[in-house]
Protein backbone atom coordinates (compact mmCIF):
# COMPACT_ATOMS: atom_id res chain seq x y z
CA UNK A 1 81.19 76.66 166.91
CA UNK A 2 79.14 75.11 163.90
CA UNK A 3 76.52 73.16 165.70
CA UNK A 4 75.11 73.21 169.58
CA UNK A 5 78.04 72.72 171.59
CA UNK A 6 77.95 71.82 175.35
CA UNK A 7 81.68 72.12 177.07
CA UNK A 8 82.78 70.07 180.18
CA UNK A 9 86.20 71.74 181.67
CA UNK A 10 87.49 69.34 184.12
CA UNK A 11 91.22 70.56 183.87
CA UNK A 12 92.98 73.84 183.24
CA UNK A 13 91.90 77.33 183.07
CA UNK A 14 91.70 79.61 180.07
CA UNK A 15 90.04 83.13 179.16
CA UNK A 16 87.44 83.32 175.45
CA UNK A 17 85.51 85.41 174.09
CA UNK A 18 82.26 84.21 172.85
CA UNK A 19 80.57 86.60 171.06
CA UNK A 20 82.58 89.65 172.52
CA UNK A 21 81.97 88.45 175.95
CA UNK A 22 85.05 87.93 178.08
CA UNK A 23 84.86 84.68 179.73
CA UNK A 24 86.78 82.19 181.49
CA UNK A 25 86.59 78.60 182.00
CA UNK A 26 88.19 76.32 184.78
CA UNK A 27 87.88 73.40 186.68
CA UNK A 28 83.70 72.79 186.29
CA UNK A 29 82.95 75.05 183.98
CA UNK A 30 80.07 73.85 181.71
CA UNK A 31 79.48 75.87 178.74
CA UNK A 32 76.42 75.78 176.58
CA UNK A 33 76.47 77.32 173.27
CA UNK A 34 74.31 78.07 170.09
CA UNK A 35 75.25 76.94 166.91
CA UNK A 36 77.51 80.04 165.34
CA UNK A 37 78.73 80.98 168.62
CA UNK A 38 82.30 82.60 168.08
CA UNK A 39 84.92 81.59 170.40
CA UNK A 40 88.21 83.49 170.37
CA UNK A 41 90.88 82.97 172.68
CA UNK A 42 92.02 85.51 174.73
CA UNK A 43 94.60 84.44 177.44
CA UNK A 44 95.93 81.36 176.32
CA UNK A 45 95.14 78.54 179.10
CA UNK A 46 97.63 78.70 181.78
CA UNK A 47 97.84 75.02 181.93
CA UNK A 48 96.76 72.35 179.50
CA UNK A 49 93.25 72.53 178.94
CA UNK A 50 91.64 69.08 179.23
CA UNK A 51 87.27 68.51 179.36
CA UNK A 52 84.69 67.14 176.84
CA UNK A 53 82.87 68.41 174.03
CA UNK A 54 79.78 67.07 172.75
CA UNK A 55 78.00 68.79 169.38
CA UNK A 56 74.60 67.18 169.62
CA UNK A 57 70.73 68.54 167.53
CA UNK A 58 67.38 68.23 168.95
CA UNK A 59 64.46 66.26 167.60
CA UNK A 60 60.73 66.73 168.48
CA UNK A 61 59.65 63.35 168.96
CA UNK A 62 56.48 63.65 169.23
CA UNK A 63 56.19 64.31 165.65
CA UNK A 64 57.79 61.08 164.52
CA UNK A 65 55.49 59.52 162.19
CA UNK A 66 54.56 55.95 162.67
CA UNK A 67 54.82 55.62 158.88
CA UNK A 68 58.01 57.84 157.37
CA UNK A 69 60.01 57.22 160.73
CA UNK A 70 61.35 60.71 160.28
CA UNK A 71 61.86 63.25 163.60
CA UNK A 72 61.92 66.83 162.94
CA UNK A 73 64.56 69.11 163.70
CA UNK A 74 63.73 71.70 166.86
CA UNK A 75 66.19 74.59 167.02
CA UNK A 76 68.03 75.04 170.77
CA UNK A 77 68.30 77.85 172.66
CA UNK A 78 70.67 78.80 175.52
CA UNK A 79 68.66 79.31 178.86
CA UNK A 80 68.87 82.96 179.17
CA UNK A 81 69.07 86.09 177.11
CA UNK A 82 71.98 85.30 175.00
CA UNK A 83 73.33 83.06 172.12
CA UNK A 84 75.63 80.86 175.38
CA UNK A 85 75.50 80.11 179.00
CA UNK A 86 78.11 79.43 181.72
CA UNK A 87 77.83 77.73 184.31
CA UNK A 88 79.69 76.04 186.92
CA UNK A 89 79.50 72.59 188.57
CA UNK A 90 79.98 71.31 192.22
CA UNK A 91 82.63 68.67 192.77
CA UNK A 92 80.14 65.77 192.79
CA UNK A 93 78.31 66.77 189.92
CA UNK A 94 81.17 67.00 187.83
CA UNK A 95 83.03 63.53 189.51
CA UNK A 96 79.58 61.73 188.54
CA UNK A 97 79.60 62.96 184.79
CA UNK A 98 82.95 62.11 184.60
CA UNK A 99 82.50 58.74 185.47
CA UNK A 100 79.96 58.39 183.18
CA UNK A 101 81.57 59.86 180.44
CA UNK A 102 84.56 57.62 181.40
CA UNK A 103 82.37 54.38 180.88
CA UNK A 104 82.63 55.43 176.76
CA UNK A 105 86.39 54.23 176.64
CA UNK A 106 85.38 51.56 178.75
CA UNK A 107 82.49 50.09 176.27
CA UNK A 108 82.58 51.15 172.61
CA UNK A 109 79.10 49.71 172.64
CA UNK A 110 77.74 51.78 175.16
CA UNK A 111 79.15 55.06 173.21
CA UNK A 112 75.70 56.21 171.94
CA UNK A 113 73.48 55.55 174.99
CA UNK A 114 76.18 57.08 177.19
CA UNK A 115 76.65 60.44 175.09
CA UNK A 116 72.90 60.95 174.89
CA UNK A 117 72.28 60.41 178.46
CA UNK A 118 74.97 62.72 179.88
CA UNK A 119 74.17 65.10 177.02
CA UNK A 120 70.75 65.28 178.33
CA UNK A 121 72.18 65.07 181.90
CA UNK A 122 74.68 68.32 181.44
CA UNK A 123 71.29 70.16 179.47
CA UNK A 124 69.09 69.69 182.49
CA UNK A 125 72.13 71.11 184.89
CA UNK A 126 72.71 74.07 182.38
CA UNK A 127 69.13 75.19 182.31
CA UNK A 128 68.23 74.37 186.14
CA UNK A 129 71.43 76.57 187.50
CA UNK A 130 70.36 79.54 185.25
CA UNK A 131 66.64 79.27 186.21
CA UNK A 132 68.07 79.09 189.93
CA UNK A 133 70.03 82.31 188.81
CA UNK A 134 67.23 84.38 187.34
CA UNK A 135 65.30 83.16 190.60
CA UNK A 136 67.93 84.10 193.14
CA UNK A 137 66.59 86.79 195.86
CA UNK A 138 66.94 90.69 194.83
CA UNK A 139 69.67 91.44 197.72
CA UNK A 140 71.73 87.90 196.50
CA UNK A 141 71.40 89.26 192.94
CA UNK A 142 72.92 92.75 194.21
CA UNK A 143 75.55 91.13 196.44
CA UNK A 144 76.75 88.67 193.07
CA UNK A 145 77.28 91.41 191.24
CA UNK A 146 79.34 93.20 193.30
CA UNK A 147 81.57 89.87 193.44
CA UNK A 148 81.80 89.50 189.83
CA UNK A 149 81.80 93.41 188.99
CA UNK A 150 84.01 94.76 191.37
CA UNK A 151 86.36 95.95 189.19
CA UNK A 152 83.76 98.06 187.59
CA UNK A 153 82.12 101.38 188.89
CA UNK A 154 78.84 100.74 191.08
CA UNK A 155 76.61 102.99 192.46
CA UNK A 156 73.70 102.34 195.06
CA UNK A 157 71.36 103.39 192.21
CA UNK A 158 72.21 100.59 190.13
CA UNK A 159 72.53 97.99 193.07
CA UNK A 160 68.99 99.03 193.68
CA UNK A 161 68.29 98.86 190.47
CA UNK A 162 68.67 95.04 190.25
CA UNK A 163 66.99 94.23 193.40
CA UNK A 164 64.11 96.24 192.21
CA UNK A 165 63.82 98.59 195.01
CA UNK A 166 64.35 102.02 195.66
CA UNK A 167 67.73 102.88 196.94
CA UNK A 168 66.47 103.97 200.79
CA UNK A 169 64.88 100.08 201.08
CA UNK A 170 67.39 98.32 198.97
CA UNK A 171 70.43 99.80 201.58
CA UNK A 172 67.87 99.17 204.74
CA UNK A 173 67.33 95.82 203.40
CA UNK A 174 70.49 94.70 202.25
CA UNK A 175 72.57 95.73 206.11
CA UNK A 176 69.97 93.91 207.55
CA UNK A 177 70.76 91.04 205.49
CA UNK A 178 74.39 90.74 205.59
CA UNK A 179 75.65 93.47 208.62
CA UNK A 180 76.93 95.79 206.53
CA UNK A 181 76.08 98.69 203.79
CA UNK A 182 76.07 97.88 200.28
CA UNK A 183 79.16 100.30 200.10
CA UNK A 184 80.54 98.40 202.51
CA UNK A 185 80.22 95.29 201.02
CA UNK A 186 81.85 96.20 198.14
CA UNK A 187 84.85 97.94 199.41
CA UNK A 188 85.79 94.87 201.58
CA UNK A 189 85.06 92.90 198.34
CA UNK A 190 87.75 94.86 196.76
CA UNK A 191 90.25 94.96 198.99
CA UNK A 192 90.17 91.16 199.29
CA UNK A 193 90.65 90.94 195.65
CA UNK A 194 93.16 93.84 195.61
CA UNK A 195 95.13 91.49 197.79
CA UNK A 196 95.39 88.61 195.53
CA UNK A 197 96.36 90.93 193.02
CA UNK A 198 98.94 92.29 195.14
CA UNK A 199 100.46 88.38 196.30
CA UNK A 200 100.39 87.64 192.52
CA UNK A 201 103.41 90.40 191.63
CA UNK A 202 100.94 93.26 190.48
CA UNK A 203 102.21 96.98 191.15
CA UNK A 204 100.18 98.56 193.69
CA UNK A 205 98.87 101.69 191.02
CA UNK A 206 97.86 98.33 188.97
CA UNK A 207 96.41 96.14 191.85
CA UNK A 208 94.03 99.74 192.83
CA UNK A 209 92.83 99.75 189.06
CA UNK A 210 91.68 96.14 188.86
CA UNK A 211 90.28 95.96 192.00
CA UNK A 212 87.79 99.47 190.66
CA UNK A 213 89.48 102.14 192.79
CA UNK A 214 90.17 105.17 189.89
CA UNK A 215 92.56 106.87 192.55
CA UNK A 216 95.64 105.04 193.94
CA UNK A 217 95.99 107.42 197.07
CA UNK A 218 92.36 106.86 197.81
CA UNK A 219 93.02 103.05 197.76
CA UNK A 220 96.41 102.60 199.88
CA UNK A 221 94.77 105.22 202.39
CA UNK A 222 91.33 102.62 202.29
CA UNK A 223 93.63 99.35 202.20
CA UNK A 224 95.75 100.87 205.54
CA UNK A 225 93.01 101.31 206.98
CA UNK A 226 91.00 97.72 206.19
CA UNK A 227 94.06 95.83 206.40
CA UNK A 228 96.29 97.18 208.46
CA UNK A 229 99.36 98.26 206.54
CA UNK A 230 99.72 100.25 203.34
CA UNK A 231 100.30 97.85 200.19
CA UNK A 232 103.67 98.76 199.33
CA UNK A 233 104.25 96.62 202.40
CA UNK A 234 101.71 94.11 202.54
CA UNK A 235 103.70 91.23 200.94
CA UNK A 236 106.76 91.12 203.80
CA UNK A 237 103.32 90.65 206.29
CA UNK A 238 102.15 87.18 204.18
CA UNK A 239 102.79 85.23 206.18
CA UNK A 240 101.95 86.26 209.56
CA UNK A 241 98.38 86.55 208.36
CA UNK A 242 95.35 83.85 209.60
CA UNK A 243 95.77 81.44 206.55
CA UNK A 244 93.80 78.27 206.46
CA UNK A 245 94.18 75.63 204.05
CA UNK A 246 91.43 73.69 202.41
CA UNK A 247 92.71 70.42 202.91
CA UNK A 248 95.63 68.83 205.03
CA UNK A 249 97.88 68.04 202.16
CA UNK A 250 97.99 71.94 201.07
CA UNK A 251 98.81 72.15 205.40
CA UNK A 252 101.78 70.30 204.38
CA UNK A 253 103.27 71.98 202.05
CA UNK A 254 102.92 75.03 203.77
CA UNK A 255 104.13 73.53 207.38
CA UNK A 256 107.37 72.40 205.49
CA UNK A 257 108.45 75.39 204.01
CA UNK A 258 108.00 77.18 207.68
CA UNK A 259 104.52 78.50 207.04
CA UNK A 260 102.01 77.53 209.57
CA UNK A 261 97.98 77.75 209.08
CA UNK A 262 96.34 78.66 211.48
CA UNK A 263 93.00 76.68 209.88
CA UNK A 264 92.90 73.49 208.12
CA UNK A 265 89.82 72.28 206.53
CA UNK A 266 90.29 68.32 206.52
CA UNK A 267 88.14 65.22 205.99
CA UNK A 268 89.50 63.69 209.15
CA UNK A 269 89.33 59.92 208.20
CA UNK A 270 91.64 60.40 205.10
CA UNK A 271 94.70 62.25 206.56
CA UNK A 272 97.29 60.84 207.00
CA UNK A 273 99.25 60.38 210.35
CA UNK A 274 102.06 61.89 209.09
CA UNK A 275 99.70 65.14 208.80
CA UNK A 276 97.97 64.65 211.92
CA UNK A 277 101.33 64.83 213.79
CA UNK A 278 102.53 67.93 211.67
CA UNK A 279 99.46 69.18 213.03
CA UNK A 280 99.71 68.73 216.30
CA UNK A 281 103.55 69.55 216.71
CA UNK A 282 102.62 73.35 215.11
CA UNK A 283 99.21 73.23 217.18
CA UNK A 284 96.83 73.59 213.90
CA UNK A 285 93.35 73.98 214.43
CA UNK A 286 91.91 70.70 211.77
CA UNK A 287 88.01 71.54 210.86
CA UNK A 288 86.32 68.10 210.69
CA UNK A 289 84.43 68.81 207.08
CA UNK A 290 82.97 66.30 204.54
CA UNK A 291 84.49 65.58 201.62
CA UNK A 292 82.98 68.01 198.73
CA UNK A 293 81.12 70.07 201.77
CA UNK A 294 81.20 73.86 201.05
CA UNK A 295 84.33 75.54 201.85
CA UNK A 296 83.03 78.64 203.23
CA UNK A 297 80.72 77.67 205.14
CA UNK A 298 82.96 75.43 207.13
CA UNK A 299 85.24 78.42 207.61
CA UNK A 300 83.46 81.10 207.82
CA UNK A 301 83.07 81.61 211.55
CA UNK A 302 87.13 81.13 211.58
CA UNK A 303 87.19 84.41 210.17
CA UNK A 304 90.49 83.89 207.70
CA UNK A 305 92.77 86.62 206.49
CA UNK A 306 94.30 84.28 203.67
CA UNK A 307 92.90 81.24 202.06
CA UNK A 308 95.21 78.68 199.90
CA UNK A 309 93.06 76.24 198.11
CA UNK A 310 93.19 73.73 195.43
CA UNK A 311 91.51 74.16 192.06
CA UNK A 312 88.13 75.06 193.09
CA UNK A 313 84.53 75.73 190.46
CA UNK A 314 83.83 79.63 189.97
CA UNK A 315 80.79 79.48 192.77
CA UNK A 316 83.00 78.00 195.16
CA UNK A 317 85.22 81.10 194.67
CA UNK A 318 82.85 83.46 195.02
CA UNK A 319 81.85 81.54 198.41
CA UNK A 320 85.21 81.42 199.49
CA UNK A 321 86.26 85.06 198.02
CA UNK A 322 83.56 86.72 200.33
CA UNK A 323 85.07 85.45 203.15
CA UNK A 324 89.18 86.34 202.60
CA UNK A 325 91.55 86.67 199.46
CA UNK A 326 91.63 83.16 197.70
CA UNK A 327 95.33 81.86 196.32
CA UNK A 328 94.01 78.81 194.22
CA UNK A 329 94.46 76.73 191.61
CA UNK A 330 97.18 74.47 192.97
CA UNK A 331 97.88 71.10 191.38
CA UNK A 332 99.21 68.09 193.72
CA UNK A 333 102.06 67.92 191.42
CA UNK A 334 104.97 68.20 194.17
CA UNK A 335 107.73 70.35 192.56
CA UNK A 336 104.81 72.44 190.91
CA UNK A 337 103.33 73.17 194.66
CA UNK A 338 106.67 74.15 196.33
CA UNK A 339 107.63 75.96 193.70
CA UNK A 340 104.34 78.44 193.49
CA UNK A 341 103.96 78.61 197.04
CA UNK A 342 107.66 79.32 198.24
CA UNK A 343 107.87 82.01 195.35
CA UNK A 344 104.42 83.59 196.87
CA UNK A 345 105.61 83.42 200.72
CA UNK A 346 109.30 84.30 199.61
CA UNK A 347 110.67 80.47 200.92
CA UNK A 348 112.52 79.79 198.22
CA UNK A 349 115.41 78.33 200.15
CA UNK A 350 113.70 76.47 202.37
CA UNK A 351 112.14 74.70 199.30
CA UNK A 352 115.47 74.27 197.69
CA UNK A 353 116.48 72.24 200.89
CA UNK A 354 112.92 70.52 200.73
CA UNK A 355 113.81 69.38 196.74
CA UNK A 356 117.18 68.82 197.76
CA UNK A 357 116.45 65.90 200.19
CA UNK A 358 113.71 64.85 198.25
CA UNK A 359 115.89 64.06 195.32
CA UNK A 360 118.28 62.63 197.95
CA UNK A 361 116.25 59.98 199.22
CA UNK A 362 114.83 59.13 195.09
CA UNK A 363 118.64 58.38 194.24
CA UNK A 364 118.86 56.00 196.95
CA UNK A 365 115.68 54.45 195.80
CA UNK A 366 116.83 54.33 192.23
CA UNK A 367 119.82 52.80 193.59
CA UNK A 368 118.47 50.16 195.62
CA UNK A 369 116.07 48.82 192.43
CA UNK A 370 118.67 48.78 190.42
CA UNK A 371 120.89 46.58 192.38
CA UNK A 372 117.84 43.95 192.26
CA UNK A 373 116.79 44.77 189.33
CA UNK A 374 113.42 46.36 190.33
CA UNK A 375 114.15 48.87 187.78
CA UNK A 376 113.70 46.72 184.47
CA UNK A 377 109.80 45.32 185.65
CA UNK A 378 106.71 47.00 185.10
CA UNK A 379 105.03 48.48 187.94
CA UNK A 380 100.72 49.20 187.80
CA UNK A 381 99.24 51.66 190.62
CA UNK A 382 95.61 50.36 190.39
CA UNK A 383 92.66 52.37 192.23
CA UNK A 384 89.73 50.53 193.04
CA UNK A 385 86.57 52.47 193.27
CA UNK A 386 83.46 52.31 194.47
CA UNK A 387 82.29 52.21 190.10
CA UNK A 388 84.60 50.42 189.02
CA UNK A 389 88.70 50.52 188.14
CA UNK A 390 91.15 52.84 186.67
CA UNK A 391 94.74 53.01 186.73
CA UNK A 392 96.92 55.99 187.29
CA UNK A 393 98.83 57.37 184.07
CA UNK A 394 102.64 58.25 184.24
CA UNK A 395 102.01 60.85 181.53
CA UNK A 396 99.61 62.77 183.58
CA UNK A 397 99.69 61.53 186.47
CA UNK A 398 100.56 63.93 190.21
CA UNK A 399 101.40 63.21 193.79
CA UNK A 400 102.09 58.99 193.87
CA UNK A 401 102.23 58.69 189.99
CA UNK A 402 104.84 60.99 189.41
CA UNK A 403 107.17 59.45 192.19
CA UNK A 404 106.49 56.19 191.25
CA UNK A 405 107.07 56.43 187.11
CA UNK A 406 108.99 59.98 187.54
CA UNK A 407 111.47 60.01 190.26
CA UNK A 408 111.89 56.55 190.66
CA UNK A 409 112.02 55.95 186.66
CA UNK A 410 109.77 52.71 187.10
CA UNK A 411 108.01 51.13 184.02
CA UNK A 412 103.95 51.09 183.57
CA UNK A 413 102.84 47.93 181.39
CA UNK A 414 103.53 48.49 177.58
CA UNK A 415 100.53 50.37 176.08
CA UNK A 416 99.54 51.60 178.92
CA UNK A 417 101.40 54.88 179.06
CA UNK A 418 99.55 57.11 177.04
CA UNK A 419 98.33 61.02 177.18
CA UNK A 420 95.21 59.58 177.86
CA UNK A 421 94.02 60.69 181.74
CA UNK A 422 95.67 60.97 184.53
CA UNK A 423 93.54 58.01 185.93
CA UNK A 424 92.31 55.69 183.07
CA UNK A 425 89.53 53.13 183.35
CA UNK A 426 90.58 49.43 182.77
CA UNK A 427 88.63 46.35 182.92
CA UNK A 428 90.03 43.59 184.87
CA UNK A 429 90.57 42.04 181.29
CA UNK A 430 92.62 44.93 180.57
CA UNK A 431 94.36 44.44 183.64
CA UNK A 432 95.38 41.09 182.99
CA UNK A 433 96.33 41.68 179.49
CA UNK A 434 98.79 44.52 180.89
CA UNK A 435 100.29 41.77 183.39
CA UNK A 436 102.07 44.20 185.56
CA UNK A 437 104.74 42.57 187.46
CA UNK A 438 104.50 44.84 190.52
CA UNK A 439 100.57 45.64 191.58
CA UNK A 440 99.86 48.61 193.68
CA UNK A 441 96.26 48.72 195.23
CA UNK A 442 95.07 51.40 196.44
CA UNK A 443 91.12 50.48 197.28
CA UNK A 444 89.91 54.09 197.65
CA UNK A 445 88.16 55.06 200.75
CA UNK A 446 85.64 57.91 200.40
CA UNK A 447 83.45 59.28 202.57
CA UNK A 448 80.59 57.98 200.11
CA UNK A 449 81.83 54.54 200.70
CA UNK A 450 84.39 51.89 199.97
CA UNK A 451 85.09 49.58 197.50
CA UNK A 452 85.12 46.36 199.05
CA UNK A 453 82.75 44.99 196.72
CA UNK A 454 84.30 45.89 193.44
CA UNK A 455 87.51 44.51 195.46
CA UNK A 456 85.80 41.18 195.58
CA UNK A 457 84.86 41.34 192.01
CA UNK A 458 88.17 41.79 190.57
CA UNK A 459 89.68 38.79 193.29
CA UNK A 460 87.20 36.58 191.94
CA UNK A 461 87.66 37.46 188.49
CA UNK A 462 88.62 34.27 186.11
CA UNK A 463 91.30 36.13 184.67
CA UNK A 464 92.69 37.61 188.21
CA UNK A 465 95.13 34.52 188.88
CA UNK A 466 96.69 34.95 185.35
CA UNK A 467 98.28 38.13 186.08
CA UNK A 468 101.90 37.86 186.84
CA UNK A 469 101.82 40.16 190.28
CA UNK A 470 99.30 38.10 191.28
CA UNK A 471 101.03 34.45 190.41
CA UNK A 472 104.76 35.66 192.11
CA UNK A 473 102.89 37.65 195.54
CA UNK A 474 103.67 41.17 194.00
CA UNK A 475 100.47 42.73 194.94
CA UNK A 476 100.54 45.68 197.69
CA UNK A 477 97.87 47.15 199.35
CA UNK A 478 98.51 51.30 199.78
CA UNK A 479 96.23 53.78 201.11
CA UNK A 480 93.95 56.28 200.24
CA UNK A 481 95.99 58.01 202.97
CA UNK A 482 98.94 58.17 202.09
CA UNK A 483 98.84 57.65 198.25
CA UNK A 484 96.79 60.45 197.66
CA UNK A 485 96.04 62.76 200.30
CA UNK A 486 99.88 62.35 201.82
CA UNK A 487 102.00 62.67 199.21
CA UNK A 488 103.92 65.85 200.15
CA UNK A 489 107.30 66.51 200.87
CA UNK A 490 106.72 64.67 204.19
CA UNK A 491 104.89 61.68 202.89
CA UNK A 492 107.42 61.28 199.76
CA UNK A 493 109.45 59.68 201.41
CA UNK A 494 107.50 57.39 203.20
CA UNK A 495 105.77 56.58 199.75
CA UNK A 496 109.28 55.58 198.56
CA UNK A 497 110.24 53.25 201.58
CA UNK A 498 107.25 51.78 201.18
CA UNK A 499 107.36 50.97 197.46
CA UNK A 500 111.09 50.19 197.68
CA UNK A 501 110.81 47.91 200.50
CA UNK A 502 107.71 45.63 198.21
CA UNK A 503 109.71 45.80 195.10
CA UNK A 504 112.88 44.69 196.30
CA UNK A 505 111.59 42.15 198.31
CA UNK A 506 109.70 40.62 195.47
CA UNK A 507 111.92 36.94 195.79
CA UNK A 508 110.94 36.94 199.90
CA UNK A 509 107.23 38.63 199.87
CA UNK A 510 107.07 38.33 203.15
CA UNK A 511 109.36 41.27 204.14
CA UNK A 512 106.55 44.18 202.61
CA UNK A 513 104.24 42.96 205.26
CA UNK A 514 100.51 44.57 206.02
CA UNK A 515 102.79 46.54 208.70
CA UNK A 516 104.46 48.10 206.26
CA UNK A 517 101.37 49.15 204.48
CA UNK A 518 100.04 50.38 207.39
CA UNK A 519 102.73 53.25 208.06
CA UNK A 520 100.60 55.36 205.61
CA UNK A 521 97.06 55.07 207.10
C-alpha cells in the first residue's frame, strides 16, 4: 500500500500478510495501515471480498498560515508497535459507517465531507480499541492470548509473563478469576477449537496439530475424556450435541433438515410465526435477546456444546468461542445454507427433498405469472429505513431477493440491476425514475425503531403518484418478518404465495389484501 490506507471489510473473509504477519480479515474487520505496508495474499478469500478503502494524508492545521494558505504534511502512525493495526467492529458500529459511507452514492456533492468525516470516524475507532487493548486487565491479556495462540506452545511462565506477575500469583489470580487453572483454560480452549476442526473434514492427527497438542495419543486420550468420545467418532455424535442457534432463521434451517437446537437466540418481535410454531412443535428454548446484544453473554449460562452462527466480527468469536465450538460464517443465501449445513450434520437427503419441493412450488409460481403475464413487468423490493431508502439488488441480493429475481425469474427496473450492493440506496427520485410496475415495501422494523416517518416522506413525495405501481394499486406492504428474518425453506413458500397472489391479481387489487400481508408477521 502506497499511502495510509484504512480498510472497512463488510463482506467476505480472506487471509494477508502484511509485513510477514499472517492475518485475516472478515465481516468488521478494520484495518489501518502505514504507507509501504506490504500486503500479500495468502488464502485467497473464500467468498467475494466486498468493504471500503480510503487512502487519505494528514495535515497539521494549526500551522496553516493566514497568508500562504499552505498546511503541512504530519506523518501517521498506526496505534501500536507496528507499521498496521487490526481491529474489529461491533455490528452497530459497522451498520452506522456503512450508512454513512452509503450517503456518497447517494450525493456526489456530499463525497468530500462524507469521506473525511468517516475517515476521521474509523481513525478514532482504530486508535480507541487498541488503547482499550494495551489497557485491558493482566489476567484478560493472559486469557486473549490463549484464544488467539492456542495453536502455539504456552507455558505458565509466559502467561505470567504478560500479566506481569510471578507464576504462583498469576495461577492464584487467574482461577479465582475465571474457575479454572490457566492450564485449564487452555486445554478446554483447544479442544473447542479441535472440534471445529474436526466438523470441518480435518483428520484427527491434523485437527491435534492445529489445535497445539504435539502428540496425537495425548490429544484423543484428553478429547475422550473432555468430550466424551474419542474423535475418530465425534462427527456420527453432531448432532445429538446442545446446539443453539444465534438467531431463529439459522433454527430453521436446522429444524427442517431434522436437526433440533436445543437454544435459540432470537429478537422475539421479528420472528416470524412460521418460526415461532417450528419452535414450539420441537419444544425450543427461544432466548429473548436484543438485536446486536452480545452473543455470549446471552448464552452463556445455557452452557452450549455447539454453536451455529451467522457471519460474526473476530471479538464476537472469541466471546462466543470461549463458551463452545463456533460453526459460522453462514450467508442467508438459501441453497448456500442447506447445502453447508446438511453436508456438516450428514442430511444431505433430507435437503435434497427440502430443494426438491422448493423448486416445486417456484415452477408453479413461474407458471402462474406467466399465464398473466406477471413475468414480462418489472418488480422493485423497496426497504424503508429508519435513514432513509435502498432497494434490494438481484445481483447480490439473499433470502427474498434471490426468490423474487432468481427463482421466480422476475425483472428489477432497467438500470437498476447492477453488481453494485446487495441493498442500494435510492432517492425517491430514483425511485420514480425506475417506475417499477410491481412495488414491494418492506418498512423495516428494528428494535432501534421504525420507519414510519421516512414512510410518510416518500407518500408525500411530489414525484410518489408518478410511479406506475403506485398509479395501477401495485404497491404491497411485506414484513420485516417474513422478508428477511423468515425466508427459509419454511417461509419460501409463503414468500411466493404471497408475491404470486399481488402480482397476479394486479387487474383486481383487491384480492392481495392487508390479510394476505399479514400471514408473514
Amino acid at each position: 500500500m502506497q499511502e495510509n490506507t484504512l480498510l472497512l471489510i463488510v463482506e467476505g473473509r480472506v487471509e494477508w500478510r502484511i509485513n510477514g504477519q499472517s492475518q485475516v480479515l472478515e465481516r468488521g474487520s478494520l484495518l489501518g495501515a502505514e504507507a509501504n505496508c506490504l500486503v500479500e495474499s495468502v488464502v485467497s478469500a473464500a467468498s467475494p471480498l466486498r468493504g471500503w478503502k480510503l487512502t487519505f494524508s494528514l495535515f497539521q492545521l494549526s500551522s496553516i498560515s493566514p497568508v500562504i494558505q499552505q498546511a503541512h504534511l504530519v506523518n501517521w502512525h498506526a496505534p501500536g508497535a507496528k507499521s498496521h493495526c487490526l481491529q474489529s467492529l461491533e455490528e452497530d458500529e459497522l451498520l452506522a459507517v456503512e450508512r454513512e459511507l452509503e450517503q456518497v452514492t447517494r450525493n456526489v456533492d456530499l463525497d468530500a465531507i462524507v469521506l473525511q468525516a468517516v475517515c476521521g470516524r474509523l481513525m478514532l475507532l482504530l486508535h480507541k480499541k487498541q488503547q482499550m487493548l494495551s489497557q485491558r486487565p493482566e489476567l484478560e491479556q493472559a486469557a486473549l492470548h490463549m484464544k488467539r495462540q492456542y495453536h502455539a506452545a504456552i507455558t505458565r511462565e509466559q502467561l505470567a509473563s504478560l500479566a506481569g506477575l510471578s507464576v504462583w500469583h498469576f495461577s492464584r489470580k487467574f482461577k479465582d478469576e475465571y474457575g479454572e487453572t490457566p492450564m485449564d483454560y487452555l486445554s478446554r480452549i483447544r479442544m473447542m477449537r479441535a472440534q471445529e476442526h474436526l466438523i470441518a473434514g480435518v483428520r484427527v492427527q491434523e485437527a491435534a496439530r492445529l489445535s497445539g497438542f504435539a502428540d496425537v495419543f495425548y490429544f484423543s486420550k484428553r478429547f475422550k475424556q473432555s468430550i466424551g468420545i474419542a474423535p475418530s467418532g465425534y462427527m456420527e455424535t453432531i448432532d445429538t450435541r446442545r446446539i443453539a442457534a444465534t438467531s431463529s432463521l439459522l433454527a430453521e434451517y436446522l429444524l427442517s433438515l431434522g436437526i433440533v437446537p436445543r437454544l435459540v437466540l432470537a429478537y422475539i418481535p421479528l420472528v416470524a410465526n412460521h418460526q415461532s410454531e417450528l419452535m414450539d412443535r420441537y419444544q425450543v428454548t427461544m432466548l429473548d435477546s436484543p438485536q446486536y446484544s452480545d452473543c455470549a453473554t446471552a448464552l452463556s449460562p445455557h452452557s452450549p456444546e455447539l454453536i451455529i452462527a451467522h457471519q460474526m466480527t473476530e471479538s464476537e468469536r472469541e466471546s462466543l468461542g470461549a463458551l463452545a465450538p463456533v460453526i459460522h460464517a453462514f450467508t442467508n443465501d438459501c441453497r448456500s445454507l442447506l447445502a453447508r449445513l446438511s453436508g456438516l450434520f450428514n442430511k444431505r437427503e433430507a435437503a435434497a427433498r427440502q430443494l426438491k419441493s422448493m423448486e416445486g412450488i417456484a415452477r408453479s409460481a413461474r407458471q402462474q405469472l406467466m399465464a398473466c403475464g406477471g413475468s414480462d413487468e418489472t418488480v422493485l423490493i423497496l426497504r424503508v429505513e429508519s435513514s432513509g431508502y435502498r432497494y434490494v439488488n438481484s445481483r447480490r441480493g439473499f433470502g427474498a431477493s434471490s426468490i423474487i429475481y432468481g427463482d421466480l425469474n422476475l425483472k428489477l427496473p432497467p438500470g437498476l440491476d447492477t453488481d453494485r450492493a446487495a441493498c442500494t440506496p435510492i432517492t425517491p427520485d430514483e425511485l420514480a425514475r425506475a417506475n417499477p410496475d410491481h412495488l414491494f415495501i418492506e418498512k423495516r422494523v428494528s428494535q432501534e425503531g421504525g420507519a414510519d416517518r421516512m414512510m410518510e416522506q416518500l407518500q408525500s413525495h411530489a414525484r410518489w403518484r408518478d410511479i406506475a405501481a403506485v398509479r395501477h394499486g401495485r404497491v404491497y406492504p411485506v414484513t420485516t418478518r417474513l422478508w428477511v428474518n423468515g425466508c427459509g425453506p419454511v417461509g419460501y413458500g409463503e414468500i411466493i404465495a404471497q408475491a404470486v397472489s399481488c402480482i397476479t391479481a394486479h387487474n383486481c387489487p383487491s384480492h392481495c389484501t392487508q390479510s394476505d400481508m399479514e400471514q408473514g408477521r
